[in-house]
Protein backbone atom coordinates (compact mmCIF):
# COMPACT_ATOMS: atom_id res chain seq x y z
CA UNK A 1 42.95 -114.33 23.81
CA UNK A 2 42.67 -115.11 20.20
CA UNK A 3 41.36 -111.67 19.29
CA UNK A 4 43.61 -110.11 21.23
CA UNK A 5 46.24 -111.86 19.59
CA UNK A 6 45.37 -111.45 16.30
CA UNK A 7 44.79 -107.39 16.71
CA UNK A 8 48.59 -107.40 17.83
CA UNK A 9 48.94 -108.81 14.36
CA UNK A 10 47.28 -105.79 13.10
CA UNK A 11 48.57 -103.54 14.97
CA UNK A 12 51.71 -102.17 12.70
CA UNK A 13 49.44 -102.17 9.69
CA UNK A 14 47.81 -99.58 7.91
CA UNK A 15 44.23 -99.82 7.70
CA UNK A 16 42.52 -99.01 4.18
CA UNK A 17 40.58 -96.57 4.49
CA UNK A 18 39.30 -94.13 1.10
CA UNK A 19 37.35 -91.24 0.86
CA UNK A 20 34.25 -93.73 -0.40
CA UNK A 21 34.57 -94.46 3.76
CA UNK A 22 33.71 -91.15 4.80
CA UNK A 23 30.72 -90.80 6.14
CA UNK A 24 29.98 -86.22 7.60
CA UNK A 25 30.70 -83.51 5.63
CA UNK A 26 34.27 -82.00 7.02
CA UNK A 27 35.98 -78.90 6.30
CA UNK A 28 39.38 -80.48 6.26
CA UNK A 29 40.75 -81.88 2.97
CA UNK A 30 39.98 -85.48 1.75
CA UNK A 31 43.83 -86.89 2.10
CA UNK A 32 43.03 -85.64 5.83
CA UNK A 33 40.19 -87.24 6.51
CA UNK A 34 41.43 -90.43 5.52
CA UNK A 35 44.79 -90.11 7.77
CA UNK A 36 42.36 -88.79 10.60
CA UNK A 37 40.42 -92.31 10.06
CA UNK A 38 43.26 -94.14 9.39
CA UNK A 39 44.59 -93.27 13.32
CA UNK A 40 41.49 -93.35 14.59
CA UNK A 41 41.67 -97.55 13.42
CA UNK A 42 44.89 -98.34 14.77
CA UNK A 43 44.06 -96.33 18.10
CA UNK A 44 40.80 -98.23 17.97
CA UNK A 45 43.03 -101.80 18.23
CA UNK A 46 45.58 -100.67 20.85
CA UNK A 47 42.10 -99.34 22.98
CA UNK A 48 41.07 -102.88 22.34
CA UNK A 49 44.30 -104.53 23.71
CA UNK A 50 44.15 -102.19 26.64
CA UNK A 51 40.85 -103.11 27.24
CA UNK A 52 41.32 -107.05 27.27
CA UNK A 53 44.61 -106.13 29.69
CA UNK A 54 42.64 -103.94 31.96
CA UNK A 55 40.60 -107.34 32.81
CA UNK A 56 43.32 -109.49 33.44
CA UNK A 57 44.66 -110.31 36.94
CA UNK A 58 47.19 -107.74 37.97
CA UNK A 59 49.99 -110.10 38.44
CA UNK A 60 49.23 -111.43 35.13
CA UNK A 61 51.91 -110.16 32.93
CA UNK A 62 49.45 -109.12 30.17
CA UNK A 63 47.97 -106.67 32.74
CA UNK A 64 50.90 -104.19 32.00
CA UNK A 65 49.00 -103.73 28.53
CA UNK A 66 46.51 -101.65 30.13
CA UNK A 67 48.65 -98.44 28.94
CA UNK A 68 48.96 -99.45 25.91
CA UNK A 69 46.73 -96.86 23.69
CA UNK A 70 47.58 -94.20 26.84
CA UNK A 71 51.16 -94.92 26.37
CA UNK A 72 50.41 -94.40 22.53
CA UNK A 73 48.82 -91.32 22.80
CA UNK A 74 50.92 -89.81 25.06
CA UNK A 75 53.95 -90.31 23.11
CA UNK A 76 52.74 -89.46 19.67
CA UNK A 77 50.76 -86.13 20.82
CA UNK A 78 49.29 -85.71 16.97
CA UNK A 79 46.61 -88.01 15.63
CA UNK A 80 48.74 -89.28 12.47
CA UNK A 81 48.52 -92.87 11.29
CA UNK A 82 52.66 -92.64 10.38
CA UNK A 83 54.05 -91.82 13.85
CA UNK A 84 51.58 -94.05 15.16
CA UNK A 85 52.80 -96.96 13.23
CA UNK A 86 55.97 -96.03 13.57
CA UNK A 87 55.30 -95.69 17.43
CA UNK A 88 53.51 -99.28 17.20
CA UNK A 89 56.80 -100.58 15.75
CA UNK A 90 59.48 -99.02 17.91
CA UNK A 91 57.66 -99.52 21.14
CA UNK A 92 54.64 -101.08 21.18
CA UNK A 93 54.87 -104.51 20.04
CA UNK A 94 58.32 -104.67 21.72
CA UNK A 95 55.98 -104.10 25.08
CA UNK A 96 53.38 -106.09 23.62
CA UNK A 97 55.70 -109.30 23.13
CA UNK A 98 57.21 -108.67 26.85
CA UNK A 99 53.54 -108.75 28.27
CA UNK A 100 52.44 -111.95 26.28
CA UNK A 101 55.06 -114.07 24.27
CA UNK A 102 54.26 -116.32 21.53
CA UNK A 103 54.73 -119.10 23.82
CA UNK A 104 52.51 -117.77 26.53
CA UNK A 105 50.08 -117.41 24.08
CA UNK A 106 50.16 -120.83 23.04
CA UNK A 107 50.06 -122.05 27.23
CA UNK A 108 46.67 -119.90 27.10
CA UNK A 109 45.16 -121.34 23.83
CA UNK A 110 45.99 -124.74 25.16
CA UNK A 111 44.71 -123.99 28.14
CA UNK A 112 41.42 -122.53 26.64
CA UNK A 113 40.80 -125.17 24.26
CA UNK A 114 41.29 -127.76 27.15
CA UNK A 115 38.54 -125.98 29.42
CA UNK A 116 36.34 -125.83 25.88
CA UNK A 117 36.94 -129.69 25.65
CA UNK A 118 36.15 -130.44 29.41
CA UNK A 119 32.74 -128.29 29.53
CA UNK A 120 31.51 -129.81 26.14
């Protein structure tokens, strides 16, 4: 829960990636490259969060995050970092936030720290 909850924290920003990063030879230009790997990062954190949902009960509200890189995808169509973010922002930490508050977050810390406590 706390990963997943700090990747939504993430999620809007724009990962720093420079040309120093790249690592194969690519036709396209540099500026490019670094957008391509740019998206690639922020896709990378809502497949994450989709992930974690995808193994949650399905009447567990965080479930309905399965979609979430899907959703992203689907709605975007081309791999650029800006309408991604912009996507992120609009849509999916609004969907994010109605799947697991800030309060039910804290319920599941709680919760996790007091199983932590009991098995040690």
């Amino acid at each position: 829960m706390h990963l997943i909850w700090w990747t939504k924290r993430k999620l809007a920003l724009c990962p720093d990636v420079r040309g120093t990063d790249l690592r194969t030879a690519s036709p396209l230009p540099v500026t490019r490259q670094i957008e391509l790997g740019q998206w690639s990062i922020l896709m990378m954190r809502l497949l994450f969060i989709s992930d974690v949902a995808s193994c949650t009960p399905g009447d567990d509200g965080i479930h309905e995050l399965a979609g979430l890189a899907e959703a992203a995808a689907e709605q975007t169509q081309t791999p650029s970092p800006l309408r991604l973010r912009r996507w992120v922002r609009r849509e999916g930490l609004p969907l994010f936030d109605a799947a697991l508050s800030a309060e039910r977050y804290e319920e599941l810390a709680a919760e996790l720290r007091g199983e932590a406590a009991a098995d040690g």
